[in-house]
C-alpha atoms as a PDB file:
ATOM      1  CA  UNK A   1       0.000   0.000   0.000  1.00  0.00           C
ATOM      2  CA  UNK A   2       2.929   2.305   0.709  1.00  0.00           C
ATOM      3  CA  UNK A   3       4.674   1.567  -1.979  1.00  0.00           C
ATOM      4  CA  UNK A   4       1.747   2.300  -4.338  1.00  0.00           C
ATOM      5  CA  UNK A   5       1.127   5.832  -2.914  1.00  0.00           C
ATOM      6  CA  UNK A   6       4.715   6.834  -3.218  1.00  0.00           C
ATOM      7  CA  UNK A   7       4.737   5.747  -7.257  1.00  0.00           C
ATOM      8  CA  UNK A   8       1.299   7.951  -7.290  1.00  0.00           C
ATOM      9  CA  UNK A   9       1.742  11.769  -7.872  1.00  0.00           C
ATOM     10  CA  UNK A  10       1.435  13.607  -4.798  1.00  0.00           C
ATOM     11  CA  UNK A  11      -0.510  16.843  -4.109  1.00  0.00           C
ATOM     12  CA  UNK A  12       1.212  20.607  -4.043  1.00  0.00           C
ATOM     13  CA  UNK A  13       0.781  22.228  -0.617  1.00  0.00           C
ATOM     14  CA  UNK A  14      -1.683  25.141  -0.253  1.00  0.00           C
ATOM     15  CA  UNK A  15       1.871  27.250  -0.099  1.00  0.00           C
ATOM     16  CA  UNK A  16       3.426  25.860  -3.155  1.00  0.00           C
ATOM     17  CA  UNK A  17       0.258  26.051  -5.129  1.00  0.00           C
ATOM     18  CA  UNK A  18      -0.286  29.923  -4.140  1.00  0.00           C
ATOM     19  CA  UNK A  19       3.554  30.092  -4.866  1.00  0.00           C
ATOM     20  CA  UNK A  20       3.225  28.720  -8.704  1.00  0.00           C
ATOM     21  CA  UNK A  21      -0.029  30.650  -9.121  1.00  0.00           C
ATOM     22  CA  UNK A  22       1.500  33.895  -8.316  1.00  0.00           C
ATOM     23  CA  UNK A  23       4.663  33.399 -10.268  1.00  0.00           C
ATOM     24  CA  UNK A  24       2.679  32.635 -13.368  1.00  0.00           C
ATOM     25  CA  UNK A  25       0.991  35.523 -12.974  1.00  0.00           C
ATOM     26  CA  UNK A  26       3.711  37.557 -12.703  1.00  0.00           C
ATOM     27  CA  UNK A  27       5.159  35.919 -15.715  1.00  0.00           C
ATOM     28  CA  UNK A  28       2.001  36.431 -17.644  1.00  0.00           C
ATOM     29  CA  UNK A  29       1.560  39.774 -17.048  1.00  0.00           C
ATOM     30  CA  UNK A  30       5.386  40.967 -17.741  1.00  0.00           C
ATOM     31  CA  UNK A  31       4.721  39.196 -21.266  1.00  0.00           C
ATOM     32  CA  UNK A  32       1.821  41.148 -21.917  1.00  0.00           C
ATOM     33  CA  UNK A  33       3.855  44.206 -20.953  1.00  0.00           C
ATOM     34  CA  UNK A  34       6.528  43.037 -23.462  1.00  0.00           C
ATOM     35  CA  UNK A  35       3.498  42.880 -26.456  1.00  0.00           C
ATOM     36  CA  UNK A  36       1.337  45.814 -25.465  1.00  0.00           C
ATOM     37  CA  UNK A  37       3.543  48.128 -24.261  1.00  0.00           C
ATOM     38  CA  UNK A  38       6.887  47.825 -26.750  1.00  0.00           C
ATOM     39  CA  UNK A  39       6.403  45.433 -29.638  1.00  0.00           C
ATOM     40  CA  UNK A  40       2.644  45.221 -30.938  1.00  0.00           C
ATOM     41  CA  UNK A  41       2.551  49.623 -31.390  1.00  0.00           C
ATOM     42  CA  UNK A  42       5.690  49.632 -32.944  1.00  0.00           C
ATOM     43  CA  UNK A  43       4.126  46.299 -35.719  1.00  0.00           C
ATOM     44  CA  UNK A  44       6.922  44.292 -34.227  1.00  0.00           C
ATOM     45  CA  UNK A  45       5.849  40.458 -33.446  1.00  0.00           C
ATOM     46  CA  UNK A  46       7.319  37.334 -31.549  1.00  0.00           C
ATOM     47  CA  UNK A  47       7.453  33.899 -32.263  1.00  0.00           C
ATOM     48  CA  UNK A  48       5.077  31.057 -31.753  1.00  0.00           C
ATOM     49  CA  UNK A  49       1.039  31.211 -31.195  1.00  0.00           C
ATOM     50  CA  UNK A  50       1.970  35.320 -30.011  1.00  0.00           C
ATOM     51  CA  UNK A  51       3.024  36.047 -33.324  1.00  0.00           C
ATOM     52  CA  UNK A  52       0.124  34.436 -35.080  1.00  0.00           C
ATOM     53  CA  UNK A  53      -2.064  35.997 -32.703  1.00  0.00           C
ATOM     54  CA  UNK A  54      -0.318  39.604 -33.252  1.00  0.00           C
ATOM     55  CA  UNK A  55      -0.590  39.560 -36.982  1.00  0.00           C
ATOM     56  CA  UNK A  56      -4.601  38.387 -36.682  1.00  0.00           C
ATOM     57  CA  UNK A  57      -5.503  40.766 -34.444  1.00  0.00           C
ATOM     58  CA  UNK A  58      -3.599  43.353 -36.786  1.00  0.00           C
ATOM     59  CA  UNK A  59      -5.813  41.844 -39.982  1.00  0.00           C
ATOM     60  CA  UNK A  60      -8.889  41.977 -37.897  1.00  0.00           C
ATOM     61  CA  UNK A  61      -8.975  44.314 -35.818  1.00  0.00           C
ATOM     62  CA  UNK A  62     -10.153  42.311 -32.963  1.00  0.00           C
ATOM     63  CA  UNK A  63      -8.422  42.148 -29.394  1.00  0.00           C
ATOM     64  CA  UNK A  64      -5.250  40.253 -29.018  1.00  0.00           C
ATOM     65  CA  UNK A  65      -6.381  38.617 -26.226  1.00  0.00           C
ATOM     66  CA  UNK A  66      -9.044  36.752 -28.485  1.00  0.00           C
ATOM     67  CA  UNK A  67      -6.494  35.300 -30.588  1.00  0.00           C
ATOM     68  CA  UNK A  68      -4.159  34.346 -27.761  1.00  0.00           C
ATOM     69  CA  UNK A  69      -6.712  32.478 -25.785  1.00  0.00           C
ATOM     70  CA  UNK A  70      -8.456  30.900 -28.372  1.00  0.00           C
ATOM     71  CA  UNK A  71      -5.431  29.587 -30.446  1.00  0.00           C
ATOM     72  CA  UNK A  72      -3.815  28.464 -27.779  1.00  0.00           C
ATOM     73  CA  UNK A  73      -6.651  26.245 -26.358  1.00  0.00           C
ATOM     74  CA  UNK A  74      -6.165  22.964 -28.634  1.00  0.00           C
ATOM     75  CA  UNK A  75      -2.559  23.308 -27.367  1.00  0.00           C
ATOM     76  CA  UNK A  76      -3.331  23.248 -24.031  1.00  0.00           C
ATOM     77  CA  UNK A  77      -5.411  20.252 -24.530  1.00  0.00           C
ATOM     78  CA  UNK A  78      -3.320  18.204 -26.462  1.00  0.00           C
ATOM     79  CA  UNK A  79      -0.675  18.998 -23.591  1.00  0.00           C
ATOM     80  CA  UNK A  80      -3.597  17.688 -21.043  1.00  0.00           C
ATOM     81  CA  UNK A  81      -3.676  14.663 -22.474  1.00  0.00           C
ATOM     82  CA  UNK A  82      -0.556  14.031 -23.727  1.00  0.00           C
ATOM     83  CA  UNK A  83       2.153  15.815 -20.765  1.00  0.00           C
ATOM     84  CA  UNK A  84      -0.388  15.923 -17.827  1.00  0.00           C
ATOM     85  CA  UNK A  85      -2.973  17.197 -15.626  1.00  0.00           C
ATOM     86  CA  UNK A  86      -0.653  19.833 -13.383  1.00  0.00           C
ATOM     87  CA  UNK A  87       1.023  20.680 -16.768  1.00  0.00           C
ATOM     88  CA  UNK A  88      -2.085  21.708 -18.549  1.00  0.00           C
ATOM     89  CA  UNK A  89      -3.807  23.703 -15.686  1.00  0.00           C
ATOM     90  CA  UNK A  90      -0.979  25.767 -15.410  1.00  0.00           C
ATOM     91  CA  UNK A  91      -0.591  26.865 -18.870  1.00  0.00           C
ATOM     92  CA  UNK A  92      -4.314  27.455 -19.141  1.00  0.00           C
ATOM     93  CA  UNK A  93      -4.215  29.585 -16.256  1.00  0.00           C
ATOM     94  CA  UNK A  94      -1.215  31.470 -17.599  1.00  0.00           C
ATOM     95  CA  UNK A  95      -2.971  31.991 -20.913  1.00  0.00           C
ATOM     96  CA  UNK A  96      -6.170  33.017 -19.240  1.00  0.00           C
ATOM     97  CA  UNK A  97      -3.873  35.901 -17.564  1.00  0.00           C
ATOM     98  CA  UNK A  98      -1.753  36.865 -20.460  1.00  0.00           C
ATOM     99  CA  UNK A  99      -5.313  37.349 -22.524  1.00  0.00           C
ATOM    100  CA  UNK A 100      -7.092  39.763 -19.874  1.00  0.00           C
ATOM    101  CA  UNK A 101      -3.447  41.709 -19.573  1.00  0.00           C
ATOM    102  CA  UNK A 102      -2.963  42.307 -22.941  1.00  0.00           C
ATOM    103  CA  UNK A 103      -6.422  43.048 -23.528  1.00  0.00           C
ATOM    104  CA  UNK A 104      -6.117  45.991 -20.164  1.00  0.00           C
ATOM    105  CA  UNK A 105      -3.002  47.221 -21.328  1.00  0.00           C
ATOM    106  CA  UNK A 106      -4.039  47.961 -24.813  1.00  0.00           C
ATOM    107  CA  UNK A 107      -5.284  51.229 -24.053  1.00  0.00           C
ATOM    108  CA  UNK A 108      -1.646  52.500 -22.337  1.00  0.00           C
ATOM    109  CA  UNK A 109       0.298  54.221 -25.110  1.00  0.00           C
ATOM    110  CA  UNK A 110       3.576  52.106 -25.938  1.00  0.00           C
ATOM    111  CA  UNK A 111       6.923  52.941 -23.463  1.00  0.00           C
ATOM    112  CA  UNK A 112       8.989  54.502 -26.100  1.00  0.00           C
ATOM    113  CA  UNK A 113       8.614  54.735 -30.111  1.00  0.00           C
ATOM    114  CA  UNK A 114      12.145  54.000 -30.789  1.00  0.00           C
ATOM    115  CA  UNK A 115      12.217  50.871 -32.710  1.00  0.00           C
ATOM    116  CA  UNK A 116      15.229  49.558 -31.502  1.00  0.00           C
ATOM    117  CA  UNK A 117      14.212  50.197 -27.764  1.00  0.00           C
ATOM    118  CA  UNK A 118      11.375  48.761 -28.094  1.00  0.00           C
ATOM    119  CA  UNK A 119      12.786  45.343 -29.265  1.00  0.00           C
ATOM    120  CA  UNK A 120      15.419  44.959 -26.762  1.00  0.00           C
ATOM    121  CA  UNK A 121      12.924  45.520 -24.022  1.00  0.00           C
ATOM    122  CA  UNK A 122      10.185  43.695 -25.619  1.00  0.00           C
ATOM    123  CA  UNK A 123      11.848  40.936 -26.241  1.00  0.00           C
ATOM    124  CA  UNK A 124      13.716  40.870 -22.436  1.00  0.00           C
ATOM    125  CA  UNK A 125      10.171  41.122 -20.567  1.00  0.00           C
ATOM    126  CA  UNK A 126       8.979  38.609 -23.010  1.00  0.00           C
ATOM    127  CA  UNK A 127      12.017  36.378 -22.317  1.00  0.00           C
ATOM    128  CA  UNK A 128      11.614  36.535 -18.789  1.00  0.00           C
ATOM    129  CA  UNK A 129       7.998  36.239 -18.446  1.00  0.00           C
ATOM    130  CA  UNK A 130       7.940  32.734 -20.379  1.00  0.00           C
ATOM    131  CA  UNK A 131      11.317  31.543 -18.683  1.00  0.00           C
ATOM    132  CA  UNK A 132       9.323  31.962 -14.867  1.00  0.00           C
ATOM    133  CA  UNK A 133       6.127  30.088 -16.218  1.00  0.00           C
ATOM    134  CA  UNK A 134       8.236  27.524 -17.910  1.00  0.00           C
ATOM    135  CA  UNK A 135       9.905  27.217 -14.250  1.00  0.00           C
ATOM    136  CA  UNK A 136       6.857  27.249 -12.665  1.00  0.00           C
ATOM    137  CA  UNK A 137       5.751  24.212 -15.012  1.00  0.00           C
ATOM    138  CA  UNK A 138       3.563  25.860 -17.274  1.00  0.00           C
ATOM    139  CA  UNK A 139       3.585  27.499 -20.767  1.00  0.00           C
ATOM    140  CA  UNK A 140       2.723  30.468 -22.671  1.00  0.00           C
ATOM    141  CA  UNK A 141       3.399  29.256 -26.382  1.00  0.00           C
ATOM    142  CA  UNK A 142       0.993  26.347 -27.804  1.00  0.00           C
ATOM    143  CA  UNK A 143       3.857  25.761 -30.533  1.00  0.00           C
ATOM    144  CA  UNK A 144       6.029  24.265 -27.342  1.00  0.00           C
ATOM    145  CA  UNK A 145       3.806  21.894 -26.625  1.00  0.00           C
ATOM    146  CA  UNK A 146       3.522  20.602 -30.078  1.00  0.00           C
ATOM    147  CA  UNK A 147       7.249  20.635 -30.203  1.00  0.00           C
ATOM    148  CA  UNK A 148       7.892  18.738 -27.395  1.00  0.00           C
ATOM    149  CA  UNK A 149       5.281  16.221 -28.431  1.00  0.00           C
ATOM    150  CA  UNK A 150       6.682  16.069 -32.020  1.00  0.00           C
ATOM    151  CA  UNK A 151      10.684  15.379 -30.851  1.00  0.00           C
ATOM    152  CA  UNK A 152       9.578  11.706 -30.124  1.00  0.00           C
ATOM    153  CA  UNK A 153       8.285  11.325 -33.475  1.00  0.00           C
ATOM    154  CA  UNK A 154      10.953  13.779 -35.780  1.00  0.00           C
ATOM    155  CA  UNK A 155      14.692  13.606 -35.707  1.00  0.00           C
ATOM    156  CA  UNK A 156      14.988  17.139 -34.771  1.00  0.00           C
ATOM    157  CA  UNK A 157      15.640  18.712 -30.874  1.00  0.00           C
ATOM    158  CA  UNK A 158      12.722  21.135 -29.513  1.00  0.00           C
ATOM    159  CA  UNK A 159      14.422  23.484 -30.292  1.00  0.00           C
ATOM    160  CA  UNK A 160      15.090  23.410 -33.999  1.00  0.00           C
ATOM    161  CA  UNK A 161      11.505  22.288 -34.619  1.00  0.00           C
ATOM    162  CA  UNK A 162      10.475  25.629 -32.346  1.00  0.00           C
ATOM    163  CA  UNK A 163      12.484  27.598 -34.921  1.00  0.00           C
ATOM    164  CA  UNK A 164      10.762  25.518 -37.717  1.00  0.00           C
ATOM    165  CA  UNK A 165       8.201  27.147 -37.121  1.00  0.00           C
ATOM    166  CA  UNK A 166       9.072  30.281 -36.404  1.00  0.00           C
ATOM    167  CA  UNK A 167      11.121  30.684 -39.726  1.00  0.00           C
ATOM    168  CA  UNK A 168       7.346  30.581 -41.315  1.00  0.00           C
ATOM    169  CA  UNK A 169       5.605  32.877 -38.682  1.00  0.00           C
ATOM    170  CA  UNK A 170       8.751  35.604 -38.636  1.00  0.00           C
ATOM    171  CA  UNK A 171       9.112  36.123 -42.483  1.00  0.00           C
ATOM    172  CA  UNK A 172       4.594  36.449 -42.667  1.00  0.00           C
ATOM    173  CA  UNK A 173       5.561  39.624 -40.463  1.00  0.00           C
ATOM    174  CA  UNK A 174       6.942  40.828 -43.812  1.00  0.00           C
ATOM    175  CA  UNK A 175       3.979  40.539 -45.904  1.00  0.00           C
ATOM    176  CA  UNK A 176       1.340  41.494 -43.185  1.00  0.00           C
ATOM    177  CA  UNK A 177       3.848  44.384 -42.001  1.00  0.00           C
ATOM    178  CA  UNK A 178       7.020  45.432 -43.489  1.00  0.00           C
ATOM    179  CA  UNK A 179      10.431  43.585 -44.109  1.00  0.00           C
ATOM    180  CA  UNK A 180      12.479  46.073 -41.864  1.00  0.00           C
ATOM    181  CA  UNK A 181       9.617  45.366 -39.020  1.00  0.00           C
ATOM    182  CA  UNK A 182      10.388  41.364 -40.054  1.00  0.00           C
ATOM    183  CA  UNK A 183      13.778  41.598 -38.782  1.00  0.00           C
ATOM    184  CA  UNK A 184      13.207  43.658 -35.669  1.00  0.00           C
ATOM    185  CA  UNK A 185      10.785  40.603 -34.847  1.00  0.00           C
ATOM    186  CA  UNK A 186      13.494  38.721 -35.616  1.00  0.00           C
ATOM    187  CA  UNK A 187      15.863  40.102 -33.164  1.00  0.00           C
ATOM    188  CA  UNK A 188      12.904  40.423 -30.483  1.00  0.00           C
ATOM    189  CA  UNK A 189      12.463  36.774 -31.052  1.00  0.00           C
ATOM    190  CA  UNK A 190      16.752  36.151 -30.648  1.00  0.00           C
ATOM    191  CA  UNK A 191      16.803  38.071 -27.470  1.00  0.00           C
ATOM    192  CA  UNK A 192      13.623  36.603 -25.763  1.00  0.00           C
ATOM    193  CA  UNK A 193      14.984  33.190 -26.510  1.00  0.00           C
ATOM    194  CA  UNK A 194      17.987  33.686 -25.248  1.00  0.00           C
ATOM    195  CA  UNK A 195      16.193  35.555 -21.606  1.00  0.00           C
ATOM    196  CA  UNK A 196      14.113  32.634 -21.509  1.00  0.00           C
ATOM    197  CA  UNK A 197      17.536  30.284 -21.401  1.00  0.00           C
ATOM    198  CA  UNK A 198      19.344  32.908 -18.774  1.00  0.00           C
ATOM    199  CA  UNK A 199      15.704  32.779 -16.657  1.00  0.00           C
ATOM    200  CA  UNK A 200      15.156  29.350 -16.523  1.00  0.00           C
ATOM    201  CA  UNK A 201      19.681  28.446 -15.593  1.00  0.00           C
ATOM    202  CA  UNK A 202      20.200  31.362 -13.688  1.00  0.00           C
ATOM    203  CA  UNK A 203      22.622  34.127 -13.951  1.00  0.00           C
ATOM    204  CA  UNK A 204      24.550  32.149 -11.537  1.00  0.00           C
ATOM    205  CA  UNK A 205      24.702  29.323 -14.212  1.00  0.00           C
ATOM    206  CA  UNK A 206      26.156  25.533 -12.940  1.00  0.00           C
ATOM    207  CA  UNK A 207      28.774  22.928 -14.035  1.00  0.00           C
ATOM    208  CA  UNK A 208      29.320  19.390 -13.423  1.00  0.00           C
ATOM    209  CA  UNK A 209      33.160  18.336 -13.848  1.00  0.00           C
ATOM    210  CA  UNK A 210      34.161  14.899 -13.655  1.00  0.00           C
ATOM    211  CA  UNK A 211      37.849  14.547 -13.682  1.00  0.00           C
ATOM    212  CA  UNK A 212      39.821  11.325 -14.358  1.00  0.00           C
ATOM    213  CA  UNK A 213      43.315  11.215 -12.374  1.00  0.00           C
ATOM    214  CA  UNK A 214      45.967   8.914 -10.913  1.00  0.00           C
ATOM    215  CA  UNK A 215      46.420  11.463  -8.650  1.00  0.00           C
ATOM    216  CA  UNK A 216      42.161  12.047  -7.572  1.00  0.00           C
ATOM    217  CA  UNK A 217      42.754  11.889  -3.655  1.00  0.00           C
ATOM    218  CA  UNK A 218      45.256  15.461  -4.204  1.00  0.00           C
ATOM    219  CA  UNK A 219      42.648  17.408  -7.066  1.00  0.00           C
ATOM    220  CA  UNK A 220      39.530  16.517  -4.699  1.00  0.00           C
ATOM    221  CA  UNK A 221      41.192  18.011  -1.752  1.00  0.00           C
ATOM    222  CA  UNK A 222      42.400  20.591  -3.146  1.00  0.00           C
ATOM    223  CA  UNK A 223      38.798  21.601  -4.972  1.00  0.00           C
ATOM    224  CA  UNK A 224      37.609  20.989  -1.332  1.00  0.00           C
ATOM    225  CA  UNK A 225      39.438  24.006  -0.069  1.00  0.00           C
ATOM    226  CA  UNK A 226      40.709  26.361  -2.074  1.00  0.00           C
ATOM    227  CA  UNK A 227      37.219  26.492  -3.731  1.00  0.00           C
ATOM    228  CA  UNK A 228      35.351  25.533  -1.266  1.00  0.00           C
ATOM    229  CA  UNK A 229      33.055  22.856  -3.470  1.00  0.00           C
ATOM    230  CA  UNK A 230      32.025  19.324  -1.966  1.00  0.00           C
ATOM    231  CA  UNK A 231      33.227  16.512  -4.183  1.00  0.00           C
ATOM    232  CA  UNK A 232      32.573  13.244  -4.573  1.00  0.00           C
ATOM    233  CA  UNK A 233      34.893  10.382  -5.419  1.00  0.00           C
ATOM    234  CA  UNK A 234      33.920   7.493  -7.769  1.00  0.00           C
ATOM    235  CA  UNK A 235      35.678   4.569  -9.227  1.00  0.00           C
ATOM    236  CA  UNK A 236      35.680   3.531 -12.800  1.00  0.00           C
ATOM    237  CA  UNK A 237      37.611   1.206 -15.115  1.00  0.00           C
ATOM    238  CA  UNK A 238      39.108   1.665 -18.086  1.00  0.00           C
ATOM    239  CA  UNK A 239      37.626  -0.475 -20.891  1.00  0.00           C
ATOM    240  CA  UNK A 240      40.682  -0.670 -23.084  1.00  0.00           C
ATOM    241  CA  UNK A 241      43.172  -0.967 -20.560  1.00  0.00           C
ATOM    242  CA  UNK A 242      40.888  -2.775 -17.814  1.00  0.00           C
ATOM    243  CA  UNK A 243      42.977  -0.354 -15.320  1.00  0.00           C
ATOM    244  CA  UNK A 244      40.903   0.967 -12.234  1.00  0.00           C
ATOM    245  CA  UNK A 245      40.628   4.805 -12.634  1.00  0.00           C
ATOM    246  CA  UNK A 246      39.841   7.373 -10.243  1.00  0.00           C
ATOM    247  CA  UNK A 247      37.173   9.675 -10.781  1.00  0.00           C
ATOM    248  CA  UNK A 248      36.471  13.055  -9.119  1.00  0.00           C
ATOM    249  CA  UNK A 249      32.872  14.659  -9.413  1.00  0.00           C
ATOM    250  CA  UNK A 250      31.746  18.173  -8.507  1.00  0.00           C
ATOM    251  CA  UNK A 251      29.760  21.073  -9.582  1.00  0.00           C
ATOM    252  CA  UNK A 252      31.296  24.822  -9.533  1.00  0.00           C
ATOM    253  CA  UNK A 253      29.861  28.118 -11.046  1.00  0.00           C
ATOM    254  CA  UNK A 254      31.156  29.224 -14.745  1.00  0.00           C
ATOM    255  CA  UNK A 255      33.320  31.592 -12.395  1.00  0.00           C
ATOM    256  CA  UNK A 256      34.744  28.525 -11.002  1.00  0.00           C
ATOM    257  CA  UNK A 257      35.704  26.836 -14.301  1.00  0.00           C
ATOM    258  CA  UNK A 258      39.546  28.813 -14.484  1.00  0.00           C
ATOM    259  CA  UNK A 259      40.196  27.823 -11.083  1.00  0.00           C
ATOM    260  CA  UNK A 260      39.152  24.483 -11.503  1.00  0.00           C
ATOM    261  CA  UNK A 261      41.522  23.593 -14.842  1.00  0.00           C
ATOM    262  CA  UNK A 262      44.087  25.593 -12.846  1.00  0.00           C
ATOM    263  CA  UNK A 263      43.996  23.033  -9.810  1.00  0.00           C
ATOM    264  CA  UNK A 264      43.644  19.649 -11.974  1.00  0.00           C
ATOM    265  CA  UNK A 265      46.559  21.251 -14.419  1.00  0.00           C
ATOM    266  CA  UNK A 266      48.841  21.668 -10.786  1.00  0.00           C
ATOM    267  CA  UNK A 267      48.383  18.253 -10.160  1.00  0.00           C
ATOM    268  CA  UNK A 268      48.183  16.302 -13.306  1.00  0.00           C
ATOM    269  CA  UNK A 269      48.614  18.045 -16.338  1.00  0.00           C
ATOM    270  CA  UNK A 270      47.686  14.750 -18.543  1.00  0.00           C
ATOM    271  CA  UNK A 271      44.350  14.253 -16.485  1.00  0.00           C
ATOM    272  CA  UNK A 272      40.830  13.415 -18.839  1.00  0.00           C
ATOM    273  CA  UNK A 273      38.924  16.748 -17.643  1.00  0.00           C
ATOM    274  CA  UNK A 274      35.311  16.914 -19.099  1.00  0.00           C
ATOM    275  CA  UNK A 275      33.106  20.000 -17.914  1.00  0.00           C
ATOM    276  CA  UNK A 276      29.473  19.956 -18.794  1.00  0.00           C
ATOM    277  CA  UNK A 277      26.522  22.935 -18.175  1.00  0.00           C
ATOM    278  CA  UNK A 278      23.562  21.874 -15.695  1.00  0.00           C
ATOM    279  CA  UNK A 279      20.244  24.200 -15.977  1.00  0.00           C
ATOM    280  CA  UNK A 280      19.788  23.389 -12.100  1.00  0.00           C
ATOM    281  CA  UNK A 281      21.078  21.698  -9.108  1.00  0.00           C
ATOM    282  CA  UNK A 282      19.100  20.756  -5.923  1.00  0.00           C
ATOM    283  CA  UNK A 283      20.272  19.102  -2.821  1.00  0.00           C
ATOM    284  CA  UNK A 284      22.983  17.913  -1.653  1.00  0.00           C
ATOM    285  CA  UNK A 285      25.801  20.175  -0.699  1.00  0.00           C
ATOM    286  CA  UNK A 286      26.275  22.679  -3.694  1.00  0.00           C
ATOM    287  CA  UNK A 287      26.064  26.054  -1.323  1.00  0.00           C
ATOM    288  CA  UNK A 288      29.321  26.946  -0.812  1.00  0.00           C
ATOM    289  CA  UNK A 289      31.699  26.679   1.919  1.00  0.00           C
ATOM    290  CA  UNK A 290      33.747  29.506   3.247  1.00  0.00           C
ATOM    291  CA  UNK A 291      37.106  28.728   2.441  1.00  0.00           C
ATOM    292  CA  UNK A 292      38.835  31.311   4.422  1.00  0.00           C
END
């Protein structure tokens, strides 16, 4: 009986559910701040179901809001049925937000009319808004969804199928607005992507080394206190040579990545050093000691 309700998904607290709600929200609104207020006046789009939803609203006249709700609502079943319950809740709430936003803060005249302004800044409150619902296990994009369900079933990553389709929706901004206002919405969409990336790591982005050595005692130890890291020591086995190796693992900050090639160099220059990115590390001991 235990056993079955640990492999069965358990419940958010009241706390963590109020926390999720109100980061979504948060993340909904400063997207509609990014559309409303700098790119839609200026005929600048994003990517995705907000770019669609930009351009018909611009064709129709009708509120953005429409567009963004509605198209988005076969995505958000499809991810219901095909990601999960939690999933889908989440992104319909965070839709349902980033409608009634946009649609309020049509009225407010845009921040600033200078094109370039308003693309950088669009495209950063944009960036960050998706990158805390994302976190928060939600979505503001219906062509996510479909990407993520597609990567089992096409030889591409998420993210070149994402920019599949935004290739398409990005050069109809040309016809529907103007070619220069194509390639503003192309760097709107560059910078967003790339907030959504720094959002979802962290400025404070993480590394897992794992570092091969004769000598794996001296490099741990030294890791240990001069950056003040935990480590953790593994054995492995060479399967050419058959030779037992031993294997040092840790995670450091990208500040930490010098002074870790520094210390394994110090101690064996011919050591098998491989350092990888990791978008986020719980648990354990990753805070950092003082090492003074």
């Amino acid at each position: 009986m235990t056993e079955q309700m640990n492999k069965q998904h358990r419940k958010l607290t009241k706390g963590k559910l109020a926390l999720r709600g109100f980061l979504i929200t948060i993340g909904a609104v400063l997207m509609a701040v990014g559309l409303e207020i700098f790119l839609v006046p200026n005929n600048v789009i994003d990517g995705g179901i907000a770019g669609i939803s930009i351009m018909a609203s611009h064709l129709t006249g009708l509120s953005l809001g429409i567009f963004l709700f509605g198209l988005n609502l076969p995505f958000i079943f499809i991810g219901y049925k095909q990601i999960g319950k939690t999933f889908a809740i989440s992104t319909l709430y965070g839709i349902i937000i980033l409608s009634i936003a946009t649609t309020l803060l049509h009225p407010v005249p845009p921040f600033t009319d200078d094109l370039l302004l308003a693309t950088v800044f669009g495209g950063i409150f944009i960036g960050v808004g998706i990158g805390m619902v994302i976190r928060s296990g939600g979505s503001l994009d219906g062509t996510e969804i479909l990407a993520i369900l597609s990567n089992s079933k096409l030889p591409f990553s998420v993210g070149e199928i994402i920019m599949f389709f935004n290739i398409f929706i990005l050069g109809a901004a040309g016809f529907v607005f103007t070619w220069d206002r194509a390639m503003y919405s192309l760097i709107a969409y560059f910078i967003a992507y790339k907030t959504i990336d720094l959002t979802i790591t962290g400025l404070e982005e993480s590394k897992s080394a794992w570092i091969i050595s004769e000598n794996h005692k001296e490099i741990g130890d030294a890791i240990l206190h001069r950056l003040g890291r935990g480590v953790t020591y593994l054995k492995g086995e060479g399967a050419y040579t058959g030779d037992e190796k031993g294997v040092v693992f840790c995670v450091i900050t990208r500040l930490e990545e010098a002074k870790l090639k520094d210390i394994v160099d110090e101690f064996d220059s011919s050591a098998f050093l491989a350092i990888a990115d990791i978008a986020e590390v719980k648990g354990g001991r990753f805070k950092k000691r003082g090492i003074h």
